[in-house]
N, C-alpha and C. Protein backbone atom coordinates (compact mmCIF):
# COMPACT_ATOMS: atom_id res chain seq x y z
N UNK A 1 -41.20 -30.29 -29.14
CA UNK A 1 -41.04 -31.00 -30.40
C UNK A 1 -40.74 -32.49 -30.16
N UNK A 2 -40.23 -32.91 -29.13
CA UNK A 2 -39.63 -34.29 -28.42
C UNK A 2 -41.36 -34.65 -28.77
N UNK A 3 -41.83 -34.39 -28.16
CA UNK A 3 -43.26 -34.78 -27.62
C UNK A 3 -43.97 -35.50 -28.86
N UNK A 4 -43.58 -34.45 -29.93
CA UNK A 4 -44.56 -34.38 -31.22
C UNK A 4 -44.12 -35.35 -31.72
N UNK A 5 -42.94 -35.79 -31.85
CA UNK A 5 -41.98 -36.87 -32.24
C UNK A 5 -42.52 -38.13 -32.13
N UNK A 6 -42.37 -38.23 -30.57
CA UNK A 6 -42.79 -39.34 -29.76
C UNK A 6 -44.25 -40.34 -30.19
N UNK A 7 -45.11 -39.06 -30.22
CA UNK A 7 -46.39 -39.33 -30.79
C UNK A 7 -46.11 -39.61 -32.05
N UNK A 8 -45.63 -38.87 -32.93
CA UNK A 8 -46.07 -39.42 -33.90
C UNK A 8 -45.19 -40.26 -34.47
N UNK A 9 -44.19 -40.99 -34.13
CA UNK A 9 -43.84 -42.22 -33.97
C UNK A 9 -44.35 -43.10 -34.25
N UNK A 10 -44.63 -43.09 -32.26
CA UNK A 10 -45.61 -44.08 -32.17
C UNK A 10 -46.86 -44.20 -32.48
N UNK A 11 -48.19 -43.38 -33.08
CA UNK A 11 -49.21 -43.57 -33.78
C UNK A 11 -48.91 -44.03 -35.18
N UNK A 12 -48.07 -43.73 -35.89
CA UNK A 12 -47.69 -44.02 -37.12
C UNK A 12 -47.70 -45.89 -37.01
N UNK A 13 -46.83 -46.39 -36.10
CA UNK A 13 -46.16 -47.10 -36.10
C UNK A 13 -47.36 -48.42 -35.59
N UNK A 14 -47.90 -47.90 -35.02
CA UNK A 14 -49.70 -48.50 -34.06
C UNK A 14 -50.72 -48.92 -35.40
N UNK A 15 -50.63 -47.39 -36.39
CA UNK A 15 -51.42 -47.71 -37.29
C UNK A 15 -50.42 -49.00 -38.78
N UNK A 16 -49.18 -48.57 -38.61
CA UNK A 16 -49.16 -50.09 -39.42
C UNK A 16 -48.96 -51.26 -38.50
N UNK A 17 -48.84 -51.69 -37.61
CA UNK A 17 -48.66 -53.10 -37.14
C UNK A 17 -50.70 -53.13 -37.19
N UNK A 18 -51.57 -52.30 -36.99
CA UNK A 18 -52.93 -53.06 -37.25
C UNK A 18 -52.95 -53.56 -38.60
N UNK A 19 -52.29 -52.94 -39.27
CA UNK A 19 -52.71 -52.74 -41.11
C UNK A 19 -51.97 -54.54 -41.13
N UNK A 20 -51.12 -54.43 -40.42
CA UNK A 20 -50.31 -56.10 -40.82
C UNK A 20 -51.01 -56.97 -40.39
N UNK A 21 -51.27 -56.88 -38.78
CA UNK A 21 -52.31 -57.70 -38.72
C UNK A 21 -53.49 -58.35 -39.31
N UNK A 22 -54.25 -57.42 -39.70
CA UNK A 22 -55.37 -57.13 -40.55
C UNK A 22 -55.39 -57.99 -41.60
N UNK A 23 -53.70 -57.78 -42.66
CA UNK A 23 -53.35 -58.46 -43.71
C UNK A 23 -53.16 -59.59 -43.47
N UNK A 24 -51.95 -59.80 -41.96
CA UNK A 24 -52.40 -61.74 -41.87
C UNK A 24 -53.90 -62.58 -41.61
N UNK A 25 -54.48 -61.49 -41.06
CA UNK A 25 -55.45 -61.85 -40.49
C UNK A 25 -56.76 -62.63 -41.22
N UNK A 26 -56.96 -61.72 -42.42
CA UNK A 26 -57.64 -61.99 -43.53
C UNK A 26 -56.76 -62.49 -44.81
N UNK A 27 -56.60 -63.54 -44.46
CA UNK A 27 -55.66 -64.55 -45.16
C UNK A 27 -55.61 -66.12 -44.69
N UNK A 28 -56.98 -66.73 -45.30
CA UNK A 28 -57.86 -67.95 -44.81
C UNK A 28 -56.78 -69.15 -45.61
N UNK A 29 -55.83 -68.54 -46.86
CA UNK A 29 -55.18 -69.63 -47.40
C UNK A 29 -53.77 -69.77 -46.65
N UNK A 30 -53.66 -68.98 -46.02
CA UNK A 30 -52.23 -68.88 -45.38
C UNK A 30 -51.04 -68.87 -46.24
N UNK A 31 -51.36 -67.96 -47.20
CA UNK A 31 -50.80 -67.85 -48.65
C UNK A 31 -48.67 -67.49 -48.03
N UNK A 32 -48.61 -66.62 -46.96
CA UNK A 32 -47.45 -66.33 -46.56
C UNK A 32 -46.26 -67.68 -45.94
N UNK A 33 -46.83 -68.65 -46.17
CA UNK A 33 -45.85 -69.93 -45.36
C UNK A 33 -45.97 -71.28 -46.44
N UNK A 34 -45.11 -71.80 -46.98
CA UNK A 34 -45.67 -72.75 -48.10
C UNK A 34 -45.18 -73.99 -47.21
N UNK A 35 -45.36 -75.19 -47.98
CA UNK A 35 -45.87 -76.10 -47.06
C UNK A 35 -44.64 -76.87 -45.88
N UNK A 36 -43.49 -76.17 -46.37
CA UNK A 36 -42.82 -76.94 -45.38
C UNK A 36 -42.37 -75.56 -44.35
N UNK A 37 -43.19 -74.52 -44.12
CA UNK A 37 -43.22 -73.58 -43.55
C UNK A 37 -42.04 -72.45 -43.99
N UNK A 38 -41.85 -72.81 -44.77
CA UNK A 38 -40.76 -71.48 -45.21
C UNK A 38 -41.63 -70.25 -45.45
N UNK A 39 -41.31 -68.73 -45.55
CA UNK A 39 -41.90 -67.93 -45.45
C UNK A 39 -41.68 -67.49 -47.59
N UNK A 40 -42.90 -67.34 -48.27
CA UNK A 40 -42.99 -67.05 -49.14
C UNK A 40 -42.71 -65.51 -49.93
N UNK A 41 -42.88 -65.62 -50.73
CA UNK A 41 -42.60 -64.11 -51.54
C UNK A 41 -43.67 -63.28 -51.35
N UNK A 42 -45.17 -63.55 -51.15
CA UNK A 42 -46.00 -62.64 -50.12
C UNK A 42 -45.54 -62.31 -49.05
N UNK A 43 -44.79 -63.02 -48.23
CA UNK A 43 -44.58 -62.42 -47.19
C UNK A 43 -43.22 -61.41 -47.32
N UNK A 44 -42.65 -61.68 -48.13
CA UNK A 44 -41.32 -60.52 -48.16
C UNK A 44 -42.14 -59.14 -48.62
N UNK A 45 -43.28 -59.84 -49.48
CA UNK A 45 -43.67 -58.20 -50.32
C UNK A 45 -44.40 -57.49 -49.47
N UNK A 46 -45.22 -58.14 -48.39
CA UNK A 46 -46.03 -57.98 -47.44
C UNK A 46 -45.19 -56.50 -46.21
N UNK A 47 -43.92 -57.36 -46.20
CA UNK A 47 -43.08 -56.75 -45.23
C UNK A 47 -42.32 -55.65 -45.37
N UNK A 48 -42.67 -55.17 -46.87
CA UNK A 48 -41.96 -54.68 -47.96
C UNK A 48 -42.91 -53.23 -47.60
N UNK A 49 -44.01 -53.80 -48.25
CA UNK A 49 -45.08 -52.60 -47.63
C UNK A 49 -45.29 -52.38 -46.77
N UNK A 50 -45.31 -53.00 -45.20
CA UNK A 50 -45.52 -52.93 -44.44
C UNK A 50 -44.55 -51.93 -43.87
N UNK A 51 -43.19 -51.61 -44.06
CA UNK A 51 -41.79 -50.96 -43.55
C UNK A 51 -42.30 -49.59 -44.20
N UNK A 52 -42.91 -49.20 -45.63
CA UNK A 52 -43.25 -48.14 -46.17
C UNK A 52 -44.55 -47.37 -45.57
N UNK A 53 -45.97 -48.55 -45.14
CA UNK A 53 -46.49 -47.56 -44.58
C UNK A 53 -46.14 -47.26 -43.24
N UNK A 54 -45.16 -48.08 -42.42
CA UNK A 54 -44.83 -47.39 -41.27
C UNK A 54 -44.56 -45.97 -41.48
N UNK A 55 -43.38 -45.87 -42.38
CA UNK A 55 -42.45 -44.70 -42.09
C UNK A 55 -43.27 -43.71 -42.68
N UNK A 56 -44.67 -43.90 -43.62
CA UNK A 56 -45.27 -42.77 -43.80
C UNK A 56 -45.91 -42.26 -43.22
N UNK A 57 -46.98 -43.40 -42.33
CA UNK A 57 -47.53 -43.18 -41.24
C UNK A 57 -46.82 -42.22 -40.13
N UNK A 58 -45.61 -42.84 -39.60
CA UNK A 58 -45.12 -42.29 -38.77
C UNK A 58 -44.85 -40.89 -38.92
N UNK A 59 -44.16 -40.12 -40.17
CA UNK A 59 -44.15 -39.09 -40.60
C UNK A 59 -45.31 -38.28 -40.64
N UNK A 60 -46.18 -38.78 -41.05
CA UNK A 60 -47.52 -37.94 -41.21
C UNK A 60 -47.94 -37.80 -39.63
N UNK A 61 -48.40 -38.25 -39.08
CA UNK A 61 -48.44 -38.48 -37.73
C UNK A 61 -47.30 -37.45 -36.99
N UNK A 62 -46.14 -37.24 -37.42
CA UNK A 62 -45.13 -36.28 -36.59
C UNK A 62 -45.12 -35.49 -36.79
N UNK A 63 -45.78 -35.05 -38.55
CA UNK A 63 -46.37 -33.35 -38.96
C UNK A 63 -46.75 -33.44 -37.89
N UNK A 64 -48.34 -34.04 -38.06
CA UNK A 64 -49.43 -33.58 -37.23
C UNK A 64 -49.55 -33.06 -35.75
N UNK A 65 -48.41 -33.86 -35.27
CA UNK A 65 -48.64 -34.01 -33.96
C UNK A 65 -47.79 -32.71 -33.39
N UNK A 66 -46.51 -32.30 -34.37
CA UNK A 66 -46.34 -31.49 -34.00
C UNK A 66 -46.59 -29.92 -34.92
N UNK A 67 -47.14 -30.14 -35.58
CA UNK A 67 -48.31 -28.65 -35.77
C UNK A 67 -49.07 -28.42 -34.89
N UNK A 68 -49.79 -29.20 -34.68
CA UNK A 68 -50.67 -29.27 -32.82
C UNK A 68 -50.38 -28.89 -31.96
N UNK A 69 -48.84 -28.86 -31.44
CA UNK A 69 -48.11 -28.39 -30.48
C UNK A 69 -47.05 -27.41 -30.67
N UNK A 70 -47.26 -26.82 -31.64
CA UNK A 70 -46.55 -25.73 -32.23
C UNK A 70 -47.26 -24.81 -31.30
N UNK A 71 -46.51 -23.76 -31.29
CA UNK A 71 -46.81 -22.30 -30.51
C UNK A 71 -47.24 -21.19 -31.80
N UNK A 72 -48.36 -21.09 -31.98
CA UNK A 72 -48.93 -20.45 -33.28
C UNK A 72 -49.44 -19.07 -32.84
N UNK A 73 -48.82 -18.58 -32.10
CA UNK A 73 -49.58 -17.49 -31.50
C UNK A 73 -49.29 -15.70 -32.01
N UNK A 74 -47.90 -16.41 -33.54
CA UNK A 74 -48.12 -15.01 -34.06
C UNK A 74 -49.03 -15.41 -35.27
């Protein structure tokens, strides 16, 4: 169960830091930093979501990983 954990942790956690990326990434106005570089209210809301799909990700991902490695053999 350690195992299943582990994984799905860390896949959870893999699949939101791309999703953030992704979101800064495709963001040509640089809408998250206003002009004297302070970090804006996109970026709190950004980070906001970003903390939620971790932990769902991660969860879903720790079913999975450990149903997979469950001993199903009755």
């Amino acid at each position: 169960m350690r195992r299943a954990l582990a994984v799905g942790v860390c896949v959870g956690l893999a699949a939101a830091i791309a999703i953030l990326f992704v979101a800064i990434d495709h963001n040509p106005q640089n809408e998250f930093l206003d002009e004297g570089g302070e970090p804006t209210q996109a970026l709190a809301t950004l980070g906001a979501i970003w903390f939620v799909v971790a932990g769902v990700s991660a969860g879903l991902f720790t079913l999975i990983a450990g149903w997979l490695t469950s001993d199903r053999s009755d």
